[in-house]
Protein backbone atom coordinates (compact mmCIF):
# COMPACT_ATOMS: atom_id res chain seq x y z
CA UNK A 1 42.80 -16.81 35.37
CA UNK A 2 44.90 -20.13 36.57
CA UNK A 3 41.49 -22.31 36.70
CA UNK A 4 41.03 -22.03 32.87
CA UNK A 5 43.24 -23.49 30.22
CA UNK A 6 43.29 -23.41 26.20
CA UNK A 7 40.22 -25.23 25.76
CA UNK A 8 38.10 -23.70 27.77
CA UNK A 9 35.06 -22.90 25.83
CA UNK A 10 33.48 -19.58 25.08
CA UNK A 11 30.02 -20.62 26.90
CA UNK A 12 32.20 -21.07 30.55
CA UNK A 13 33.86 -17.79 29.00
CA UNK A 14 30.70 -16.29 29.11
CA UNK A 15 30.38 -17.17 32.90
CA UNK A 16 33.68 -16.42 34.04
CA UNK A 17 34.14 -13.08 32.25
CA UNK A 18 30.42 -11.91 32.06
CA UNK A 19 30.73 -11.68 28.68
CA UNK A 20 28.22 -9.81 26.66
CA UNK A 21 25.69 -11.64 24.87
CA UNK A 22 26.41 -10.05 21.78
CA UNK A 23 30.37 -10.59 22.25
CA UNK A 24 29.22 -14.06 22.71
CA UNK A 25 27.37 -14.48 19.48
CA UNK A 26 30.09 -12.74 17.28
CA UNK A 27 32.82 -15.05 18.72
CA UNK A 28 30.30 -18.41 18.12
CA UNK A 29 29.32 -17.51 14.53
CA UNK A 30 32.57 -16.78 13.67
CA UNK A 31 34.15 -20.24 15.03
CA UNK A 32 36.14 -18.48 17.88
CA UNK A 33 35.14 -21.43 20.44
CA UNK A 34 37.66 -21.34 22.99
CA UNK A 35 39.63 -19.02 24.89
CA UNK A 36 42.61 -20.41 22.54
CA UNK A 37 40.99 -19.45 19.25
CA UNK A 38 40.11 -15.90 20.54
CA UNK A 39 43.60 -15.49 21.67
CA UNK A 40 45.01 -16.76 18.44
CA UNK A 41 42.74 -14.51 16.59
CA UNK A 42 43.47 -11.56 18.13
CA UNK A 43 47.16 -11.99 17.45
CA UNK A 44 46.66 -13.08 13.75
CA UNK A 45 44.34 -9.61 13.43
CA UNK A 46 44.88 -7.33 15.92
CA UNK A 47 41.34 -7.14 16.28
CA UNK A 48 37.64 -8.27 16.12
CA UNK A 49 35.95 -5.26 14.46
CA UNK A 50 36.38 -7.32 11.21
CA UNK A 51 34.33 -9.92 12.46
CA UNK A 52 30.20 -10.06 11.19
CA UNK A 53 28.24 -7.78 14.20
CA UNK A 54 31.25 -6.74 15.88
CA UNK A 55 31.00 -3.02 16.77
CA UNK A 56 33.12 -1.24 18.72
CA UNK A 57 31.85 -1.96 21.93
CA UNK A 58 32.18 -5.72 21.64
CA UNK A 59 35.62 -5.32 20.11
CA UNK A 60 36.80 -4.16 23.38
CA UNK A 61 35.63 -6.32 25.40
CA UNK A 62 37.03 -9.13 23.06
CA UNK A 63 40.19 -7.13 23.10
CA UNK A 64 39.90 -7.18 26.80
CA UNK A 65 39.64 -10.63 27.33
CA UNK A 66 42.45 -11.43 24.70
CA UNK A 67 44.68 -9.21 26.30
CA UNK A 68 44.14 -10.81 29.63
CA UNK A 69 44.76 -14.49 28.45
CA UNK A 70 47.42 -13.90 25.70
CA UNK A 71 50.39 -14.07 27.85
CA UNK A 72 48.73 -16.71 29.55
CA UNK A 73 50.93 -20.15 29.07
CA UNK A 74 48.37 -22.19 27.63
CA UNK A 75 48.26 -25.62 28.70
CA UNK A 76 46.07 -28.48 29.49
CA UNK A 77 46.37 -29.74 32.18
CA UNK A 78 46.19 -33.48 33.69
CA UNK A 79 45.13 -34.36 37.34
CA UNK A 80 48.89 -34.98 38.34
CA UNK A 81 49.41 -31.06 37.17
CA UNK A 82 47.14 -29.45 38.69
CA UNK A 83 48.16 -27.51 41.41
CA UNK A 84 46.47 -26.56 44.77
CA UNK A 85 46.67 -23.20 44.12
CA UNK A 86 44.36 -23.79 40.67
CA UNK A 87 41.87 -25.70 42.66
CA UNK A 88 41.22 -23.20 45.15
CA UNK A 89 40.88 -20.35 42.78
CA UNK A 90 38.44 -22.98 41.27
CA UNK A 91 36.79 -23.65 44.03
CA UNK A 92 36.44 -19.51 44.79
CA UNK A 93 35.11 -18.73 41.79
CA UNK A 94 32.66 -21.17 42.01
CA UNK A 95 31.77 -19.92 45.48
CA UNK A 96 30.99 -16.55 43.74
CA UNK A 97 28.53 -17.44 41.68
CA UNK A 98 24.92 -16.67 42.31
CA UNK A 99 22.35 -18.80 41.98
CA UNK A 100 21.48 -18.33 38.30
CA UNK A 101 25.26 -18.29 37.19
CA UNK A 102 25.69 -21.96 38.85
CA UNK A 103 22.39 -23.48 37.09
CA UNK A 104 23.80 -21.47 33.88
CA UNK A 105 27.26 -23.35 34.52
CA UNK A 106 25.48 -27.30 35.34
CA UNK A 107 23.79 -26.20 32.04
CA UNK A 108 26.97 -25.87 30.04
CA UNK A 109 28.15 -29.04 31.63
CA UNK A 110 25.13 -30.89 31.04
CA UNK A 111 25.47 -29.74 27.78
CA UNK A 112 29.23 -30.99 27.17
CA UNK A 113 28.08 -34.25 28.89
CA UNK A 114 25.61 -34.79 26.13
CA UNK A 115 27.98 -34.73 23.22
CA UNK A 116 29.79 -37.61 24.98
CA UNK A 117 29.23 -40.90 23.14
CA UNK A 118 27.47 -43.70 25.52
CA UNK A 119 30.36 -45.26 27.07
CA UNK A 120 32.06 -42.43 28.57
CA UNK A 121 28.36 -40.92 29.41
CA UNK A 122 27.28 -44.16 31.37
CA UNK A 123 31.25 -44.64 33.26
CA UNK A 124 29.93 -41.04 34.44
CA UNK A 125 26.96 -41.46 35.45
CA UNK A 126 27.54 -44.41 37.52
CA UNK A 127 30.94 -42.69 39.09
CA UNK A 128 29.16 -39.84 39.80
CA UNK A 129 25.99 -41.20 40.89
CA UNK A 130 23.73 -39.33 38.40
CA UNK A 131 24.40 -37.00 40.20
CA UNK A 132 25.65 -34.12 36.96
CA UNK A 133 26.32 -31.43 38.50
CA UNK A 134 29.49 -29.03 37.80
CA UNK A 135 29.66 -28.88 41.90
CA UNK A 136 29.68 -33.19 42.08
CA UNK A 137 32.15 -33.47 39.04
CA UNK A 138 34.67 -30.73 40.88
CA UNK A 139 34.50 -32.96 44.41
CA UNK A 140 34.62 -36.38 42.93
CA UNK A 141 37.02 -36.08 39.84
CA UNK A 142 38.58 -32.57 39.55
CA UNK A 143 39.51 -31.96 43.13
CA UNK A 144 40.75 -35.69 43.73
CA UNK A 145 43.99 -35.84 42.38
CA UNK A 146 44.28 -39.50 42.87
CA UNK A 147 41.31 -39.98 40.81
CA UNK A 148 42.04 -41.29 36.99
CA UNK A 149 39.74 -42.08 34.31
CA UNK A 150 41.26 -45.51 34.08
CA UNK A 151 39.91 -46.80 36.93
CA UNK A 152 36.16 -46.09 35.87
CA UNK A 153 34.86 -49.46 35.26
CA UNK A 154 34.05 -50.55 31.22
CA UNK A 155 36.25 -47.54 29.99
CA UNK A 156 38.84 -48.06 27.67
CA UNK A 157 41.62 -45.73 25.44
CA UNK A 158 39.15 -44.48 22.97
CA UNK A 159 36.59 -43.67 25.93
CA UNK A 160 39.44 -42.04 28.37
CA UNK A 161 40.64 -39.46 25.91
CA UNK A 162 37.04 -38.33 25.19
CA UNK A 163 36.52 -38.13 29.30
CA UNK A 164 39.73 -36.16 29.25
CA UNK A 165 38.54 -33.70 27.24
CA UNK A 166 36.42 -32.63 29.61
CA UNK A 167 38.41 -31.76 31.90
C-alpha cells in the first residue's frame, strides 16, 4: 500500500488491485481517476452504487479498495522522501507481476509518457536511453535517490514539474 500515493491513477489501480474491468469503467466515466478521487468519493457518499453501471458487485470492490486507502496519509512524495522501505515494496510488487501484468504496466507508462509535452519527453528519452520501460524508469530515476530532474540536460521549471508528476 506504501508504493502508491494520492495520484496514483486508476489504470496502475487496475494492476495493483486487480480491479475488475467493469469497476474500472464505472470509476473512469464517472471522473474517479485516482486513488485520491475514489477515496474522496467514497467519504462524500458512502458509496458507489449511485454511480452509472455500478451494481452491487462493483460497489464492493470499490468499497474495498476505499476502505483500504482511506486512512492512508496521502502524500506525494519527492525522491528525498522516499523511504527504503517504499522502494522495496516497489520493487516486490513489481517482482510479482507476470508477464502480461508488466507489458500491461510499460503500457500505462508509455501511455503517461505520451501526454508529456516534447521537452520533458525528449530529457527522457535521452536519460533513459529510449529505453521506456516502467522496469528502466524504477532503476535509473525512482530507485536513485540522488537522481533530480534538474540535472537532465535542456529542462527547465515548467518542464520539471510536468516530469514530477510522474513520479
Amino acid at each position: 500500500m506504501n508504493s502508491v500515493s494520492e495520484n496514483t491513477t486508476i489504470q496502475i489501480l487496475k494492476v495493483i488491485e486487480n480491479m475488475s474491468e467493469r469497476s474500472f469503467n464505472v470509476c473512469d466515466f464517472s471522473g474517479l481517476h485516482t486513488i485520491f478521487d475514489i477515496v474522496q468519493f467514497y467519504k462524500e457518499n458512502g458509496t458507489f452504487i449511485k454511480l452509472r453501471n455500478c451494481g452491487q458487485k462493483s460497489n464492493e470492490e470499490l468499497l474495498t479498495i476505499a476502505e483500504k486507502y482511506s486512512d492512508f496519509c496521502f502524500q506525494l512524495y519527492s525522491p528525498e522522501e522516499i523511504s527504503e522501505p517504499i522502494l522495496v515494496e516497489l520493487q516486490e510488487i513489481f517482482n510479482t507481476l507476470n508477464t502480461k501484468q508488466k507489458i500491461i504496466l510499460n503500457n500505462i507508462f508509455n501511455s503517461l509518457l505520451g501526454d508529456l509535452s516534447v521537452r520533458p519527453y525528449n530529457a527522457l528519452q535521452k536519460y533513459l536511453s529510449n529505453n521506456f520501460t516502467f522496469s528502466n524508469y524504477y532503476n535509473l530515476i525512482i530507485k536513485d535517490r540522488s537522481f533530480s530532474f534538474v540535472h537532465l540536460k535542456n529542462v527547465g521549471k515548467t518542464t520539471i514539474s510536468e516530469l514530477e508528476k510522474l513520479n
